[in-house]
Protein backbone atom coordinates (compact mmCIF):
# COMPACT_ATOMS: atom_id res chain seq x y z
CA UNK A 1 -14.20 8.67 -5.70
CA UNK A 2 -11.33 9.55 -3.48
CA UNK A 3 -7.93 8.40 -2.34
CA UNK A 4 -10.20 6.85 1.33
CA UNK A 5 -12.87 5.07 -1.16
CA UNK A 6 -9.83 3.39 -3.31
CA UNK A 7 -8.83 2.63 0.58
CA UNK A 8 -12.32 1.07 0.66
CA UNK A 9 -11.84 -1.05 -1.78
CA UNK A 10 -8.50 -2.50 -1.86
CA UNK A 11 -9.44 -3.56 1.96
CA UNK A 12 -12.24 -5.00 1.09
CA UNK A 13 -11.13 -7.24 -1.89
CA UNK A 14 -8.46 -7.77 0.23
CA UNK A 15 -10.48 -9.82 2.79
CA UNK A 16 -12.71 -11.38 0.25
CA UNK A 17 -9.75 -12.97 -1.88
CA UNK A 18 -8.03 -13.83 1.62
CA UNK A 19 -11.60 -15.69 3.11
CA UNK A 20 -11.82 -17.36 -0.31
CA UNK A 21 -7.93 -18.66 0.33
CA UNK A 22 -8.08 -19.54 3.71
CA UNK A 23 -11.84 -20.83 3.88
CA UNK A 24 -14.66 -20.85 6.47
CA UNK A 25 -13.06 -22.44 9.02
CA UNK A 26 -10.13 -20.56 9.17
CA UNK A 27 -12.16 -17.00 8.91
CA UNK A 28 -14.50 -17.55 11.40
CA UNK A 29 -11.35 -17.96 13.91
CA UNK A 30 -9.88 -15.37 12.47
CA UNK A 31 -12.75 -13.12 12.86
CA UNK A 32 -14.01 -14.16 15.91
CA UNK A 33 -10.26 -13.13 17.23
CA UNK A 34 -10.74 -9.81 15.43
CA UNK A 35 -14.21 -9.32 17.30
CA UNK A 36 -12.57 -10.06 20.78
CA UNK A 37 -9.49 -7.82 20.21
CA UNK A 38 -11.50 -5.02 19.10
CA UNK A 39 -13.55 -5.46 22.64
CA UNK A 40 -10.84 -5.86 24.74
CA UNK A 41 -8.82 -3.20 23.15
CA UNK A 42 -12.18 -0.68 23.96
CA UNK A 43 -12.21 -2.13 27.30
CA UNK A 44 -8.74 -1.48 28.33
CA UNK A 45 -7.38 1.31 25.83
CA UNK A 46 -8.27 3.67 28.66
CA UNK A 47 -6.21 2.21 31.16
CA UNK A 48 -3.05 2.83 28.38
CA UNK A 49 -4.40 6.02 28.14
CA UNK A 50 -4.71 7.40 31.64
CA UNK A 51 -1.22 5.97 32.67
CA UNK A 52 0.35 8.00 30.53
CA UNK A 53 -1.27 10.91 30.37
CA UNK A 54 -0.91 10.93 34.68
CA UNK A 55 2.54 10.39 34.13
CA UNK A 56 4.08 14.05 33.15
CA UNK A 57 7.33 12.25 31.74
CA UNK A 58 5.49 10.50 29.38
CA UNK A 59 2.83 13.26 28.31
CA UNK A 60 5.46 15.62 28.25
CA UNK A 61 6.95 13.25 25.93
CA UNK A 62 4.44 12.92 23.99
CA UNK A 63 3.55 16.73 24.26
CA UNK A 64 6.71 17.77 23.09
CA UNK A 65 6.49 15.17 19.67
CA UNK A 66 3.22 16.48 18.98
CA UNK A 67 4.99 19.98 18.71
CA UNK A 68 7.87 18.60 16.05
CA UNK A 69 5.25 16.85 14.37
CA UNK A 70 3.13 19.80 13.58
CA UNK A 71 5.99 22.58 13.76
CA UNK A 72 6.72 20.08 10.46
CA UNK A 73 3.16 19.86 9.23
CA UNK A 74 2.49 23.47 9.61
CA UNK A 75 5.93 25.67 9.49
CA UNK A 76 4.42 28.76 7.67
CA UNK A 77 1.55 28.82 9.87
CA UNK A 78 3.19 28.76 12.99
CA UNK A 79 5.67 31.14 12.32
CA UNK A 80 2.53 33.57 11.14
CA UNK A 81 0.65 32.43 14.33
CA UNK A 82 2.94 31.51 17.33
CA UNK A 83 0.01 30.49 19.49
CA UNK A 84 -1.44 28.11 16.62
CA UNK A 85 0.47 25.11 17.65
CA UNK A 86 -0.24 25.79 21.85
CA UNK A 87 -3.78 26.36 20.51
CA UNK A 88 -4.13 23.23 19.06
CA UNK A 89 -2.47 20.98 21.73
CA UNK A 90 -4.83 23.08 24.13
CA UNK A 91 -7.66 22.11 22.58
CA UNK A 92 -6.33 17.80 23.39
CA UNK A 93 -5.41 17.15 19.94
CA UNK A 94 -2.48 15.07 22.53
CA UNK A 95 -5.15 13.70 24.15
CA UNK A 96 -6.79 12.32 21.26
CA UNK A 97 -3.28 11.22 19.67
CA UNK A 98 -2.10 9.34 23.41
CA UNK A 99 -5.82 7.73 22.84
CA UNK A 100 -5.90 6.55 19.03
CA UNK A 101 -2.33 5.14 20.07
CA UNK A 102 -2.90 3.29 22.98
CA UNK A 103 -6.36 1.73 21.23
CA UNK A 104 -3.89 0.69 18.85
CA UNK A 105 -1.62 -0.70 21.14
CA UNK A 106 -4.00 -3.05 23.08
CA UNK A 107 -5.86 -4.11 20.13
CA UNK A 108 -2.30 -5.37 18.15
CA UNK A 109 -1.35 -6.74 21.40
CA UNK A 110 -4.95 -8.41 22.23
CA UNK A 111 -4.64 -9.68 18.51
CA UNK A 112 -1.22 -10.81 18.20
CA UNK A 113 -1.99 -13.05 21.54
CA UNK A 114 -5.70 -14.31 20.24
CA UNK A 115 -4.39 -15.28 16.90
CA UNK A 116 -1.71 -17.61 18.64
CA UNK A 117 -3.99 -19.01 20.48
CA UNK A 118 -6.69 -19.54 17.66
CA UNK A 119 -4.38 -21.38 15.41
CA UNK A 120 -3.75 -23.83 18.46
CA UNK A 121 -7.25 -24.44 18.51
CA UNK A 122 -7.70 -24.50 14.56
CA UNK A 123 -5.10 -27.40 14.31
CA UNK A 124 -6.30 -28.91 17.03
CA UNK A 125 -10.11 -29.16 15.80
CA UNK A 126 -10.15 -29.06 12.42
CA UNK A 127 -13.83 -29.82 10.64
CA UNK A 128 -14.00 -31.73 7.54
CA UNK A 129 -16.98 -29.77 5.30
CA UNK A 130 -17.27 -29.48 1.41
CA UNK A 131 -14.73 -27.50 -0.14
CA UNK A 132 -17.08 -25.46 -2.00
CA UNK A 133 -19.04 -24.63 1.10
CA UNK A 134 -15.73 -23.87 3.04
CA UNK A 135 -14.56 -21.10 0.18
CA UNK A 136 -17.96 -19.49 0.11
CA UNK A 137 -18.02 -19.15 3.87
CA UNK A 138 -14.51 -17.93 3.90
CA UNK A 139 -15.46 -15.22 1.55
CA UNK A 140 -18.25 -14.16 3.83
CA UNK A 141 -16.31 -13.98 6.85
CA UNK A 142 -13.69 -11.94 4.76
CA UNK A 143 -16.22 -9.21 3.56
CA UNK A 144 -17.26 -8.82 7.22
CA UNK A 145 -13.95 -8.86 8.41
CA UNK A 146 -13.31 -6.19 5.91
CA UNK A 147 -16.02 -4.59 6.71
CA UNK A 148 -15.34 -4.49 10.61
CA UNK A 149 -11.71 -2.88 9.56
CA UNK A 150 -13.30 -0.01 7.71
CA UNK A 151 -15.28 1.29 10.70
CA UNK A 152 -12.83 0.85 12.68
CA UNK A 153 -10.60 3.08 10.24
CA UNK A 154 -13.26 5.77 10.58
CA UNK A 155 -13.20 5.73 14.17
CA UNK A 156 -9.85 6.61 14.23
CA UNK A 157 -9.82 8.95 11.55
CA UNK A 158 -12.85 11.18 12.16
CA UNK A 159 -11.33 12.96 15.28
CA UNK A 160 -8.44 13.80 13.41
CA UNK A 161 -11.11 15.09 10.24
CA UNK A 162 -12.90 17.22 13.35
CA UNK A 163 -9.40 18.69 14.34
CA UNK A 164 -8.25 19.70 10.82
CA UNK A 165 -11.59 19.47 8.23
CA UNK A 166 -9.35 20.89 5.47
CA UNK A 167 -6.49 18.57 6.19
CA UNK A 168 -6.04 15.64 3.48
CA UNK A 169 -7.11 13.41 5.75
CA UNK A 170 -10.47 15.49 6.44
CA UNK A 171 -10.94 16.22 3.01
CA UNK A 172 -11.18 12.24 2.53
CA UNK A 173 -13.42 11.34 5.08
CA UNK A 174 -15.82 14.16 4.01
CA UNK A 175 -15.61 13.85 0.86
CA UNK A 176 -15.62 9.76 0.60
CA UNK A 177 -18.54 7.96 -1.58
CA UNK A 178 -18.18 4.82 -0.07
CA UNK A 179 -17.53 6.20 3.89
CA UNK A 180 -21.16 7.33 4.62
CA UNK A 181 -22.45 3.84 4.71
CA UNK A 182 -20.15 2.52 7.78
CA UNK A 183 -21.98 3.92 10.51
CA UNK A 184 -22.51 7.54 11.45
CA UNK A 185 -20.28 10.60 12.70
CA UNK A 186 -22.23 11.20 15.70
CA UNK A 187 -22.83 7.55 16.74
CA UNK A 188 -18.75 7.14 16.73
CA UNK A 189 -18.76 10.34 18.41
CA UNK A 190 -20.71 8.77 21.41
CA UNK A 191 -18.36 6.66 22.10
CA UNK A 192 -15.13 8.46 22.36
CA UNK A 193 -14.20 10.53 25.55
CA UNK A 194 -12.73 13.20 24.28
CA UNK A 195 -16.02 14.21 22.81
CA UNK A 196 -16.02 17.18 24.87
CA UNK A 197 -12.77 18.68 23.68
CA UNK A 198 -14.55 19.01 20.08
């Protein structure tokens, strides 16, 4: 067990004790608002994406903190190899950075704006069931919830595990007990653009 299955597990007990707290009711709007961010964020991350990488202020900008950033990750091996750093932003490790980021961006957006909304319509219609009934739901919607975070997590993660296997971060996700069962490599491959620049 690694540092990403401890990950694992604190998000997913996290989620069960919060569905147990907040109930059925309250879950299912949450998750439902989850489910819709998540599609609307891979719907329109692109859009993010493209703008700024057509716009040669903002990739430059971009270009140019991906260079600090792993000048500072990497100072030995870049003053051993001065190509190693051109190398690797050749290769669209910016590409898949201005990507993962903009993802992120829509989906916090999509979610910050679906959760308003959602509570408006949770105090608006709010169902009378059996307490018992509402905690038990609430707990499942958590552990899906949870669940539904965790892929997610590898999505973002595994190009970065591709781009540096021996980093800390690849070392996790290939070396995670718990990881293998959240959906496979090549399936979350698939769906990601940049596929060709691995």
């Amino acid at each position: 067990m690694n540092w990403l299955d401890m990950v694992i597990i604190i998000i997913l007990l996290y989620n069960i004790v919060r569905g147990l707290r907040e109930g059925f009711i309250f879950s299912v709007f949450n998750i439902i608002g989850f489910i819709i961010s998540i599609y609307i964020a891979s719907k329109y991350y692109l859009s993010i994406y493209y703008f700024i990488t057509d716009s040669p202020v903002l990739n430059g900008l971009f270009v140019s903190i991906t260079e600090i950033i792993l000048s500072a990750i990497f100072p030995s091996r870049s003053e051993i190899t001065p190509n190693f750093i051109p190398g690797i932003i050749r290769d669209g490790i910016v590409d898949i950075i201005v990507m993962l980021l903009s993802a992120i961006f829509v989906f916090l957006l999509v979610n910050a704006v679906v959760k308003i909304l959602l509570s408006l319509l949770h105090s608006i219609f709010k169902v009378p069931v059996l307490s018992g009934l509402d905690k038990i739901g609430g707990v499942i919607f958590g552990l899906i919830k949870g669940f539904l975070i965790i892929y997610f997590l590898k999505v973002i993660i595994t190009p970065i595990a591709l781009f540096f296997p021996e980093s800390f971060i690849g070392k996790g996700l290939y070396d995670s007990l718990f990881l293998v069962y959240f959906g496979d490599l090549d399936l979350i491959l698939d769906f990601l653009p940049i596929k060709s620049h691995i």
